[in-house]
C-alpha atoms as a PDB file:
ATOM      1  CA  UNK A   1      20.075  84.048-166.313  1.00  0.00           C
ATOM      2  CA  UNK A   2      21.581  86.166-168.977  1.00  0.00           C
ATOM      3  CA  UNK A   3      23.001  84.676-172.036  1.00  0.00           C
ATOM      4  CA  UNK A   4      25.027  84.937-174.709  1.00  0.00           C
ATOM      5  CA  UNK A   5      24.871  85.491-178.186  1.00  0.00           C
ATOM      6  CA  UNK A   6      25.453  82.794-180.856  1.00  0.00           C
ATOM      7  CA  UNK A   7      26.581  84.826-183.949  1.00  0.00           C
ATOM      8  CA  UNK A   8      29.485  85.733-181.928  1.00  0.00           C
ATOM      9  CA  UNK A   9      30.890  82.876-181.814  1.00  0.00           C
ATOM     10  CA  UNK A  10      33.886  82.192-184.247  1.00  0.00           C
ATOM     11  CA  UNK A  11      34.547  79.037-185.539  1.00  0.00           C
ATOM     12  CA  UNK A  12      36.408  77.416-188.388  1.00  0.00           C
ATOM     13  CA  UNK A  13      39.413  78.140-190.104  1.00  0.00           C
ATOM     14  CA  UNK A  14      40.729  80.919-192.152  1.00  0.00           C
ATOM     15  CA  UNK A  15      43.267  82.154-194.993  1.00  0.00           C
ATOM     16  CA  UNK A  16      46.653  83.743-194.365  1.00  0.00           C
ATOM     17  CA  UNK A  17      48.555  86.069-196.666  1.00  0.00           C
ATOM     18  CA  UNK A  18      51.627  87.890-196.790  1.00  0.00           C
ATOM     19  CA  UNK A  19      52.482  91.284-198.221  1.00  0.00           C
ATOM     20  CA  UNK A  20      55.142  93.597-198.554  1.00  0.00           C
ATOM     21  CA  UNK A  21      55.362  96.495-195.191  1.00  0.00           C
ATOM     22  CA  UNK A  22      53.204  99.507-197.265  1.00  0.00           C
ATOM     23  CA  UNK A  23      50.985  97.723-199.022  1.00  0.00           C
ATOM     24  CA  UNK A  24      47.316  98.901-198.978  1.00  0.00           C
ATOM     25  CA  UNK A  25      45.132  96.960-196.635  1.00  0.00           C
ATOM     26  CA  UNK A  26      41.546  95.854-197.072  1.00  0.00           C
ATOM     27  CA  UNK A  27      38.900  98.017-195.436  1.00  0.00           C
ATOM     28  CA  UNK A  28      36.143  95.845-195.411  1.00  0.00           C
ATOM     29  CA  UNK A  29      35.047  92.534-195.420  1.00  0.00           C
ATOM     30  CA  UNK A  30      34.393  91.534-198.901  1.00  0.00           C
ATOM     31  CA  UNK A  31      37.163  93.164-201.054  1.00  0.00           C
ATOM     32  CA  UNK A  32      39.545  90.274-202.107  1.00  0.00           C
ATOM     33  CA  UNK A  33      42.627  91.076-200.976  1.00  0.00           C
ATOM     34  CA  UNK A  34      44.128  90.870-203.918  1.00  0.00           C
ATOM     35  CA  UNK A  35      41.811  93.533-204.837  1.00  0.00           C
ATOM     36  CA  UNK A  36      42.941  95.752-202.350  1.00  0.00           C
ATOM     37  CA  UNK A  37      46.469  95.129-203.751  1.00  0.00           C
ATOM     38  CA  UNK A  38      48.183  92.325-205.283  1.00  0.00           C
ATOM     39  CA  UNK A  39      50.612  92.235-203.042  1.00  0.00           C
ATOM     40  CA  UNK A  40      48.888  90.287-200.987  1.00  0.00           C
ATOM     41  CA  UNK A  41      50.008  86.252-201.324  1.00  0.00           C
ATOM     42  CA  UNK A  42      47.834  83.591-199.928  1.00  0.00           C
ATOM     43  CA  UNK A  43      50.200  81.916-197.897  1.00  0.00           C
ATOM     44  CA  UNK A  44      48.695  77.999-198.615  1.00  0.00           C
ATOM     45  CA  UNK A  45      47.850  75.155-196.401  1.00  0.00           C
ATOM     46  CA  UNK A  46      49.302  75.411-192.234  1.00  0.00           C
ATOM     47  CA  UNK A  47      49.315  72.163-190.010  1.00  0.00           C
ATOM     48  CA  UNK A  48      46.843  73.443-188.023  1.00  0.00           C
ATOM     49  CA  UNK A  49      46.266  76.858-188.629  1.00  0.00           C
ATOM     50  CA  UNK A  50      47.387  79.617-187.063  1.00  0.00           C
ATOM     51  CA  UNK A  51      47.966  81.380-183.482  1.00  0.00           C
ATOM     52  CA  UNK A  52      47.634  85.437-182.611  1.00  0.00           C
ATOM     53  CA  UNK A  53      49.456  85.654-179.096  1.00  0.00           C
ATOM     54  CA  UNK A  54      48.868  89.064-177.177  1.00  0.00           C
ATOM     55  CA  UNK A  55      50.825  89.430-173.686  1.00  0.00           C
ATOM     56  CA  UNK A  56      51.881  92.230-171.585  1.00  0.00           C
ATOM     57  CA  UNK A  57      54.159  92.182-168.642  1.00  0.00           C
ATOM     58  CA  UNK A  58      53.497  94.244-165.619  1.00  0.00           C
ATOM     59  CA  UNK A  59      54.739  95.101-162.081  1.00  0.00           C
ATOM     60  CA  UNK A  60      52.697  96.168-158.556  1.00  0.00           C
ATOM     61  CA  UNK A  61      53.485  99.951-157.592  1.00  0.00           C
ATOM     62  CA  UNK A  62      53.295  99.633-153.959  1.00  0.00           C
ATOM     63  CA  UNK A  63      53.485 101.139-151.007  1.00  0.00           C
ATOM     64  CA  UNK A  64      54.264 100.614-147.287  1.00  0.00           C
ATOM     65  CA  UNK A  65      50.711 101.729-146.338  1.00  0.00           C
ATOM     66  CA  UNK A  66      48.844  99.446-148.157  1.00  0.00           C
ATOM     67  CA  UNK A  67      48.464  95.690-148.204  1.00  0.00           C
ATOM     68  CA  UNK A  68      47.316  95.654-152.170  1.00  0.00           C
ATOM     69  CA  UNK A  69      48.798  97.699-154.762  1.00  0.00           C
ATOM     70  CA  UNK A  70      47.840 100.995-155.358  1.00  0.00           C
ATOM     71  CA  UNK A  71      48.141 100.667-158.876  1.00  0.00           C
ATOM     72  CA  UNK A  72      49.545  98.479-161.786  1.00  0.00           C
ATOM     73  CA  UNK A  73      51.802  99.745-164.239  1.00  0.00           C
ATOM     74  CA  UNK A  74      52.198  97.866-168.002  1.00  0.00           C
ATOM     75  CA  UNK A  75      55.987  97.674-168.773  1.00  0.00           C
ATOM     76  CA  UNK A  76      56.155  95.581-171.921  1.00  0.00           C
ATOM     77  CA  UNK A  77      53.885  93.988-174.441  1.00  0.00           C
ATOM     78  CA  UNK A  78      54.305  90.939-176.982  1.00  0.00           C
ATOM     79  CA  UNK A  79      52.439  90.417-179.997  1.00  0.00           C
ATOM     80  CA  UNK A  80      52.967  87.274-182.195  1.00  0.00           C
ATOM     81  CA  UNK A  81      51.434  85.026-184.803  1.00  0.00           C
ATOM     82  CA  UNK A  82      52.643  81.350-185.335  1.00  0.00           C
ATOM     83  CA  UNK A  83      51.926  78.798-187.987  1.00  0.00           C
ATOM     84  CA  UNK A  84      53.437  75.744-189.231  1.00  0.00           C
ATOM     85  CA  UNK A  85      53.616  76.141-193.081  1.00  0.00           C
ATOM     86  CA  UNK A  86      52.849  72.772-194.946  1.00  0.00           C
ATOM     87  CA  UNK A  87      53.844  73.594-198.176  1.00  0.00           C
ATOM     88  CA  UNK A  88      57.420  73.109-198.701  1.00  0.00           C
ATOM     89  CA  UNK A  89      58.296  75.818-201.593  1.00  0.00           C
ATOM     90  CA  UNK A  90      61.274  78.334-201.620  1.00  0.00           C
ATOM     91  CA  UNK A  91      58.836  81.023-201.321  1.00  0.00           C
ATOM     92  CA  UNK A  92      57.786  79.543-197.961  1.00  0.00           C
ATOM     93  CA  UNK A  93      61.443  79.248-196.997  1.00  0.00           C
ATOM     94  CA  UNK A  94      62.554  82.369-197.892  1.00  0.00           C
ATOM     95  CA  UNK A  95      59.146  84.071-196.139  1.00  0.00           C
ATOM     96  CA  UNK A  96      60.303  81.484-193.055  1.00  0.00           C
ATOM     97  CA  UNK A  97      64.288  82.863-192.919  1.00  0.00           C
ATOM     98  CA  UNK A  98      63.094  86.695-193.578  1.00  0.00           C
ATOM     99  CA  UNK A  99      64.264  87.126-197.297  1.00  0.00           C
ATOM    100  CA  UNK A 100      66.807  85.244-199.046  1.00  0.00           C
ATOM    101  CA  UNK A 101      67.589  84.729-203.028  1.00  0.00           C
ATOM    102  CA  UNK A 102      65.295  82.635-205.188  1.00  0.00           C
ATOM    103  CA  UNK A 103      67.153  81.219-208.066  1.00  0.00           C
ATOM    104  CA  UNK A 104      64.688  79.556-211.286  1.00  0.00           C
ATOM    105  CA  UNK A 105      66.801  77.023-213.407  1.00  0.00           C
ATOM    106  CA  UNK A 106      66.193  74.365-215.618  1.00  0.00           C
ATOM    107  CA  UNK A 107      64.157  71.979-213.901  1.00  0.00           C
ATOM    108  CA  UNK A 108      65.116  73.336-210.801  1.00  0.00           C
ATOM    109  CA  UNK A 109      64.825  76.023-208.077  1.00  0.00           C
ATOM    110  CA  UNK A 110      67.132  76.994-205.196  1.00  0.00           C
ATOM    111  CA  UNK A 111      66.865  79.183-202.292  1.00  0.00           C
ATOM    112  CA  UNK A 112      69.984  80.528-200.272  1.00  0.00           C
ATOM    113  CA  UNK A 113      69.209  82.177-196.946  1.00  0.00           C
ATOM    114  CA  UNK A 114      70.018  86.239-196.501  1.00  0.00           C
ATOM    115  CA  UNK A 115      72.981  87.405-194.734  1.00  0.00           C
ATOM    116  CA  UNK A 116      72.462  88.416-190.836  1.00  0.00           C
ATOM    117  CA  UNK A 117      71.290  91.753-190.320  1.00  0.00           C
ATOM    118  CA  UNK A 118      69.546  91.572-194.048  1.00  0.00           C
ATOM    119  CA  UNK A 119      66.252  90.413-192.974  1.00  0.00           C
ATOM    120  CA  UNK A 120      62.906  91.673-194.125  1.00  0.00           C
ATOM    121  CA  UNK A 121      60.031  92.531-192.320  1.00  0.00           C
ATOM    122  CA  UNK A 122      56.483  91.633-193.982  1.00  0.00           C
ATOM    123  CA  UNK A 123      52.746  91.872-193.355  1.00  0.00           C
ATOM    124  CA  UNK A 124      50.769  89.398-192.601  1.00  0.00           C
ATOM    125  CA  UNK A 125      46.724  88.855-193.024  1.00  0.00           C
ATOM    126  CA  UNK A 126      44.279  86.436-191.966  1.00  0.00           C
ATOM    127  CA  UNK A 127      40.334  86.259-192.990  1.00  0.00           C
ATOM    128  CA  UNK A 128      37.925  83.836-191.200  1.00  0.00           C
ATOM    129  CA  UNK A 129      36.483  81.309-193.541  1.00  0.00           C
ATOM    130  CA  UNK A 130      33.140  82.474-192.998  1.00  0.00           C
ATOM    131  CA  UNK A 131      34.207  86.343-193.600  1.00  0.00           C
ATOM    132  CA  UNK A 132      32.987  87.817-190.763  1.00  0.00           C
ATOM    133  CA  UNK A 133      36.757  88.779-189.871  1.00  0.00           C
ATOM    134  CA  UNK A 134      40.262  89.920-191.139  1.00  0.00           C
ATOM    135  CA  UNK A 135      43.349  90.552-189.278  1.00  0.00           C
ATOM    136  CA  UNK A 136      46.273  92.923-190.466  1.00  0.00           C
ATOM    137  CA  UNK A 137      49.351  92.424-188.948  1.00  0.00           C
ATOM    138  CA  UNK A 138      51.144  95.781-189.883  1.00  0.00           C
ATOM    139  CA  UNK A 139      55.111  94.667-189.116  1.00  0.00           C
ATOM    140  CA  UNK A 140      55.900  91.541-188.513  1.00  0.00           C
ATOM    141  CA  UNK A 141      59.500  89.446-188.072  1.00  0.00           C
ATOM    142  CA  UNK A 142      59.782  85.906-188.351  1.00  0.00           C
ATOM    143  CA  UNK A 143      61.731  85.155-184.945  1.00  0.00           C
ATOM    144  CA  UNK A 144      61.166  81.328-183.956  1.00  0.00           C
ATOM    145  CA  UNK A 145      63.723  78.384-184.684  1.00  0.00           C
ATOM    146  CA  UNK A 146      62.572  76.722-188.553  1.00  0.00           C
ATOM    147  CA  UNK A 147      62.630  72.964-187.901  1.00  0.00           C
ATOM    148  CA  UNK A 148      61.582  70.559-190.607  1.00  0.00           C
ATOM    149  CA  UNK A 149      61.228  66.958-189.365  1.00  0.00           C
ATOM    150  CA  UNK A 150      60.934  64.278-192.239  1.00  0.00           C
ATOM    151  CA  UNK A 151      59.384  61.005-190.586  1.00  0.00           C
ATOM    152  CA  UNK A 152      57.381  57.683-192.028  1.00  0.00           C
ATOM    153  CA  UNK A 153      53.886  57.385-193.583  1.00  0.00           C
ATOM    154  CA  UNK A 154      51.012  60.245-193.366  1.00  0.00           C
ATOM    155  CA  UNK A 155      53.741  62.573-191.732  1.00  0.00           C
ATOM    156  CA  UNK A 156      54.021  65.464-193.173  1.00  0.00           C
ATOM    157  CA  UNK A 157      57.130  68.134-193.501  1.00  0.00           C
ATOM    158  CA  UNK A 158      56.061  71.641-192.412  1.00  0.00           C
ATOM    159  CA  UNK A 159      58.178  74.942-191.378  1.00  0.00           C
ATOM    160  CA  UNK A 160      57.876  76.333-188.295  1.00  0.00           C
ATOM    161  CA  UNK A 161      57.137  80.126-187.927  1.00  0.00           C
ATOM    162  CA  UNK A 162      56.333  82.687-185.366  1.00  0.00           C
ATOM    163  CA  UNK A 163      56.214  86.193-186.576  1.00  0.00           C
ATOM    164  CA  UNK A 164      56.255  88.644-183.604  1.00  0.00           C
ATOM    165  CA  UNK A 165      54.620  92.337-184.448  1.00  0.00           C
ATOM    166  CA  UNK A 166      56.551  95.508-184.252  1.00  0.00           C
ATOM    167  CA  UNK A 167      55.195  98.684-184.085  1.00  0.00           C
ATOM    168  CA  UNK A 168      55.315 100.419-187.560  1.00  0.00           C
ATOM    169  CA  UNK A 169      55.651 103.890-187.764  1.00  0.00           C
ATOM    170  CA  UNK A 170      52.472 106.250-187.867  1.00  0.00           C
ATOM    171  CA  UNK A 171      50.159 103.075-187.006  1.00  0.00           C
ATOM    172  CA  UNK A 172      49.509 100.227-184.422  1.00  0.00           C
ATOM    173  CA  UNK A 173      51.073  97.012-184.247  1.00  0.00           C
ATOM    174  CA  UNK A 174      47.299  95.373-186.131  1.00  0.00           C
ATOM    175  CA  UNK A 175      44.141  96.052-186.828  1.00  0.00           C
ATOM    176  CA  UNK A 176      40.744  93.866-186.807  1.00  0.00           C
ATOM    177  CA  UNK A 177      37.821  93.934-189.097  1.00  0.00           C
ATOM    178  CA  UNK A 178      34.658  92.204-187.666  1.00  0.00           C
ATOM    179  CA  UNK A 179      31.038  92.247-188.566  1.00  0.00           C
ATOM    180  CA  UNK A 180      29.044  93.728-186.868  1.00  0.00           C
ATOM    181  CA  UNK A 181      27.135  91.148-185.378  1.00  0.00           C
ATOM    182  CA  UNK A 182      30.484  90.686-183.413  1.00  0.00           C
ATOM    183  CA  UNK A 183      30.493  94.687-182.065  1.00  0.00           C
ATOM    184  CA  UNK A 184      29.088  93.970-178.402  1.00  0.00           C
END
């Protein structure tokens, strides 16, 4: 019976960041990333962690001669990557509502939301705990509803994200850095 190979497995959690769409990303596995560029932000603690989703859509080119399809033709794809951010800040807000002003006072900070149509797109990163992988998500847009529940006891607030990928120009949507244990 064949079997398979431990090493590959991938367990644990990891790190996200956030950059600015341009900024240099890593090339291997053991440059900090703020190395590579300190545009990259750690984005802090999630509920429980985070989610790539990859999904294409399809339809059956058929024919009257044939009981299966003679071929399948791709007609859409979806990429996306959702967390639930459990560090209130305005940073996190504004990264959460795609831009927005940040406003230091005295003793106090407040956030206003941007205008429709003013959005910003980001990057987005994520390296395994163990570093045997890292995840650049080249164009990302934060489209899911924000809720923030408030509730009794060991509840805690979070916001709500899910950044789907757009394709940048001159690259693909991401790109993933694995050890090489992890090739086959």
């Amino acid at each position: 019976m064949a079997r398979g190979n431990p090493a590959n497995l991938a367990l644990g959690p990891g790190s996200l960041y956030i950059a600015v769409l341009g900024t240099p990303e890593p090339a291997d596995l053991v440059t900090p990333w703020a190395s590579v560029s300190t545009n990259w932000i750690q984005l802090g603690y999630t509920d429980e962690g985070s989610t790539f989703n990859y999904s294409v859509d399809s339809e059956n080119v058929e024919v009257a001669e044939e009981l299966d399809p003679i071929a399948v033709a791709l007609t859409s794809r979806e990429l996306s990557l959702s967390m639930a951010l459990a560090e209130i800040t305005a940073a996190n807000l504004k990264r959460a509502l795609n831009g927005g002003s940040i406003v230091a006072g005295t003793g106090i900070v407040t956030f206003e939301p941007p205008d429709l149509g003013e959005e910003v797109r980001t990057m987005l990163g994520w390296e395994s705990e163990d570093h045997t992988e890292r995840w650049v998500y080249r164009k990302c847009l934060q489209v899911g509803s924000m809720e923030m529940s408030r509730a009794k006891g060991a509840a805690k607030a979070t916001i709500s994200c899910e950044f789907k990928l757009e394709r940048p120009a001159l690259a693909k949507s991401f790109k993933a850095i694995m050890a090489t244990a992890r090739a086959a």
